[in-house]
N, C-alpha and C. Protein backbone atom coordinates (compact mmCIF):
# COMPACT_ATOMS: atom_id res chain seq x y z
N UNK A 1 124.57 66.81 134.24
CA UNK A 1 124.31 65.46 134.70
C UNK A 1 123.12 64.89 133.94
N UNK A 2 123.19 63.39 133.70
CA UNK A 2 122.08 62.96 132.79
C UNK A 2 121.62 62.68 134.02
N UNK A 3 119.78 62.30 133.44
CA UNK A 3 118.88 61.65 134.38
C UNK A 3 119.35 60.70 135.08
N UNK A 4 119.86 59.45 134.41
CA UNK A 4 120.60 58.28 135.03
C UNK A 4 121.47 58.44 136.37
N UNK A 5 122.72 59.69 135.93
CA UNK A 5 123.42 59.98 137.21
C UNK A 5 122.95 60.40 138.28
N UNK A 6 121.53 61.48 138.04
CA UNK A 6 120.76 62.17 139.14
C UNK A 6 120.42 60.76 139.91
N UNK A 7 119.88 59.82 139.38
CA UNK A 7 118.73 59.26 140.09
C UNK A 7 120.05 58.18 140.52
N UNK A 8 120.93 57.55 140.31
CA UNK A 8 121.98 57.18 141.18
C UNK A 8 122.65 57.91 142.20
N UNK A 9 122.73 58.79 142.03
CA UNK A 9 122.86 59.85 143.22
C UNK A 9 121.96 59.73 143.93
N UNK A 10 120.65 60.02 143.82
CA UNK A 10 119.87 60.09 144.89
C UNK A 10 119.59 59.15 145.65
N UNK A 11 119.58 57.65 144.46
CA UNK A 11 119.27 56.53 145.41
C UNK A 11 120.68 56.29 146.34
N UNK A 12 121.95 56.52 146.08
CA UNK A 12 123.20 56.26 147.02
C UNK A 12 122.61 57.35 148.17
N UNK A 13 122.57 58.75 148.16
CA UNK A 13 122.12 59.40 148.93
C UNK A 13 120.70 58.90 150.40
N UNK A 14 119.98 58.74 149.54
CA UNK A 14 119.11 58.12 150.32
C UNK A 14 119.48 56.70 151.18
N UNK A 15 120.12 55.58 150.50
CA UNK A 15 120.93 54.55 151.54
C UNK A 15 121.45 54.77 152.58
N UNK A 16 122.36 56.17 152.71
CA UNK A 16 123.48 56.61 153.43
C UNK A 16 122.50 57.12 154.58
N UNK A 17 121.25 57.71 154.39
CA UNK A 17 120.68 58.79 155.25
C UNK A 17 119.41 57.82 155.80
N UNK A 18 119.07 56.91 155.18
CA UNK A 18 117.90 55.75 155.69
C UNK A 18 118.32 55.12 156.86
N UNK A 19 117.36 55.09 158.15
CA UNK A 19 117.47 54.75 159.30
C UNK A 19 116.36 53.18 159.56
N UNK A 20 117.43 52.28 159.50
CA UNK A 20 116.72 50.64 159.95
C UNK A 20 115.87 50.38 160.98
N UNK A 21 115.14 50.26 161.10
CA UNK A 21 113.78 49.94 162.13
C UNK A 21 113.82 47.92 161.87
N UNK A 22 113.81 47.25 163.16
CA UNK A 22 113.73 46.09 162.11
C UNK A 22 112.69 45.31 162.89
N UNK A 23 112.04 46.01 163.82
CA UNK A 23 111.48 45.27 165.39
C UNK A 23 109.86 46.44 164.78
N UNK A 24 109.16 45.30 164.97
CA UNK A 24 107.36 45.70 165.18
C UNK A 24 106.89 46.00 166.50
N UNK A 25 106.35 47.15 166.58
CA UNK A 25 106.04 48.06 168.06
C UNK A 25 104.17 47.14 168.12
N UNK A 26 104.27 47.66 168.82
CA UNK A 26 102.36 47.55 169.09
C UNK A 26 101.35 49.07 168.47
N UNK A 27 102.27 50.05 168.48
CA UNK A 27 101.63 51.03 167.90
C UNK A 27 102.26 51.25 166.51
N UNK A 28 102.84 50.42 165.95
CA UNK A 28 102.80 50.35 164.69
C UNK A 28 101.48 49.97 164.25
N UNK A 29 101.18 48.87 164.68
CA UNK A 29 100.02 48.02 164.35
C UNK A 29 98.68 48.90 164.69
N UNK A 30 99.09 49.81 165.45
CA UNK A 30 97.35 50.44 165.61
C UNK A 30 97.54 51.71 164.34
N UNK A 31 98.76 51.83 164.36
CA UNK A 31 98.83 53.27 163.11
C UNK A 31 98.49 52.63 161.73
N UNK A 32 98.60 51.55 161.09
CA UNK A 32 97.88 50.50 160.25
C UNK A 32 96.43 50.57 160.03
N UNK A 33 96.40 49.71 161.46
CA UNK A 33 94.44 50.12 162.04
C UNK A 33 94.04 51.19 161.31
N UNK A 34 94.40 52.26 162.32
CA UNK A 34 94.01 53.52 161.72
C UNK A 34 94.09 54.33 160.61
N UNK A 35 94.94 54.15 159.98
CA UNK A 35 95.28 54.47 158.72
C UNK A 35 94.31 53.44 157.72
N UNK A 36 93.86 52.20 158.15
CA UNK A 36 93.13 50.99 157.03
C UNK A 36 91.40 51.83 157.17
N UNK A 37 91.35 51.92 158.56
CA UNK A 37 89.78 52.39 159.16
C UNK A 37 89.55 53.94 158.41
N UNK A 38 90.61 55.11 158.36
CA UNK A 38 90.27 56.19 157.50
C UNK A 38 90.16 56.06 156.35
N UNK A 39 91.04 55.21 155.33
CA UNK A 39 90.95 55.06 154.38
C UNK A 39 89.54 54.56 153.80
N UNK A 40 88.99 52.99 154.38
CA UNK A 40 87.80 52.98 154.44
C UNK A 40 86.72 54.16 154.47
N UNK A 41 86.40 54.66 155.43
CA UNK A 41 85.55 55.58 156.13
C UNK A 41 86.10 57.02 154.82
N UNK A 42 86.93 57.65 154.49
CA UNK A 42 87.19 58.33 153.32
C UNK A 42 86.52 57.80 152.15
N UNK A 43 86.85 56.71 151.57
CA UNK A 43 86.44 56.01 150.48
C UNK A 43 84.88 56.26 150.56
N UNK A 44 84.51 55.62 151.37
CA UNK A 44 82.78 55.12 151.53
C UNK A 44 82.07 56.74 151.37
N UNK A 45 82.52 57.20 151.97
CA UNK A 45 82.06 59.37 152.23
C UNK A 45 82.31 59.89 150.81
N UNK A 46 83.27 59.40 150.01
CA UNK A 46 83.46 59.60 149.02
C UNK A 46 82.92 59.27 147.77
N UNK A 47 82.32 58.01 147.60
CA UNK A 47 81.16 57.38 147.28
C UNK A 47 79.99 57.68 147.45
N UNK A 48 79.35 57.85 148.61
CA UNK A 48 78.59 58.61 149.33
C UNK A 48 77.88 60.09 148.59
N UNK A 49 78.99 60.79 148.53
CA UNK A 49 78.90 62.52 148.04
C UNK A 49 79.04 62.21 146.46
N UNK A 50 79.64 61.63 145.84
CA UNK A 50 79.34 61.57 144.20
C UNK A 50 78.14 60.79 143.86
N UNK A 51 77.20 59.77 144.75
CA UNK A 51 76.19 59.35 144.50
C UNK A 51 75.28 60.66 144.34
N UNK A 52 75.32 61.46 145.82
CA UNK A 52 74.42 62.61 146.36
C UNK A 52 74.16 63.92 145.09
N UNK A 53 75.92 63.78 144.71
CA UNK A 53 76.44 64.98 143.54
C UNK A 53 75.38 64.46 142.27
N UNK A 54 75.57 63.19 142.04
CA UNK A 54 74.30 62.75 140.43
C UNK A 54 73.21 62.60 140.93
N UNK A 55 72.62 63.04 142.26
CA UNK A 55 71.33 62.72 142.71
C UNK A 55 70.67 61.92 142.60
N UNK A 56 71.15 60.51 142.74
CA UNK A 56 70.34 59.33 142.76
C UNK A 56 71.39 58.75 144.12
N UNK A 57 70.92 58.84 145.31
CA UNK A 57 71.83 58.51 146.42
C UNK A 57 71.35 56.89 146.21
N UNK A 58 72.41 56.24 146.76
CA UNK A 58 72.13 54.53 146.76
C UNK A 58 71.26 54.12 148.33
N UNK A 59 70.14 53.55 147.76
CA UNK A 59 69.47 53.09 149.03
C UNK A 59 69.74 51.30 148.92
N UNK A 60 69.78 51.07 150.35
CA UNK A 60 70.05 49.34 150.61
C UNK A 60 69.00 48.90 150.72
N UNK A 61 68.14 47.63 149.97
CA UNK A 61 67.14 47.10 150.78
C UNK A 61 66.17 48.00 150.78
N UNK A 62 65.96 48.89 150.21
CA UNK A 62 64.68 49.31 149.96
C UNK A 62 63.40 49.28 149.46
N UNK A 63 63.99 48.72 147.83
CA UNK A 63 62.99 47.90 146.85
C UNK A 63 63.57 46.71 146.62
N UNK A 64 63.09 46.31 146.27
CA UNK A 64 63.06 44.78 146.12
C UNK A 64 63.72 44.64 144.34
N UNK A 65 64.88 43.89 144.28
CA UNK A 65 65.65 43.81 142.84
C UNK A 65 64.98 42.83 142.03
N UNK A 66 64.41 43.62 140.69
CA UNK A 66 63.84 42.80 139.91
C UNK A 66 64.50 41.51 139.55
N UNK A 67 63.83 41.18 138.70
CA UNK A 67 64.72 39.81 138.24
C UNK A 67 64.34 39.31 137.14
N UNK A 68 65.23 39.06 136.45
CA UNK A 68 64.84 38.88 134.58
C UNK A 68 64.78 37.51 134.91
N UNK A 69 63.46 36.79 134.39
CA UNK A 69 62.83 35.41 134.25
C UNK A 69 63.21 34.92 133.08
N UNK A 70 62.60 35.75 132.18
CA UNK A 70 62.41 35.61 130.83
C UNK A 70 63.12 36.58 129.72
N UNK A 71 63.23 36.47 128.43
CA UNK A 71 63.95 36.67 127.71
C UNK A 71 63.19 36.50 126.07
């Protein structure tokens, strides 16, 4: 079988066996939530530990950002 036939196969396969949902629950919408809020909260921890890893962790508001006047 060439690639072409595999992957027509699979996509007919998969049609036949795919189950329609067509109605929005309320805990759809919180599994979203939650899934948007880890992703966040992953990301940021993740950021976080490679700042920590090059040892210059990012401080907010700590010093005051210079500012080029002149040139």
């Amino acid at each position: 079988m060439t690639i072409l036939e595999i992957a027509l196969a699979s996509q007919i396969w998969a049609r036949r066996h795919e189950q329609h949902r067509l109605e929005f629950t309320e805990s759809d919408g919180l599994k979203v939530l939650f899934r948007t809020a880890f992703g966040f909260v992953a990301f940021t921890l993740l950021i976080a530990g490679l700042n920590l890893a090059t040892d210059r962790p990012q401080m907010l508001a700590q010093h005051p950002t210079p500012v080029v006047a002149e040139r």
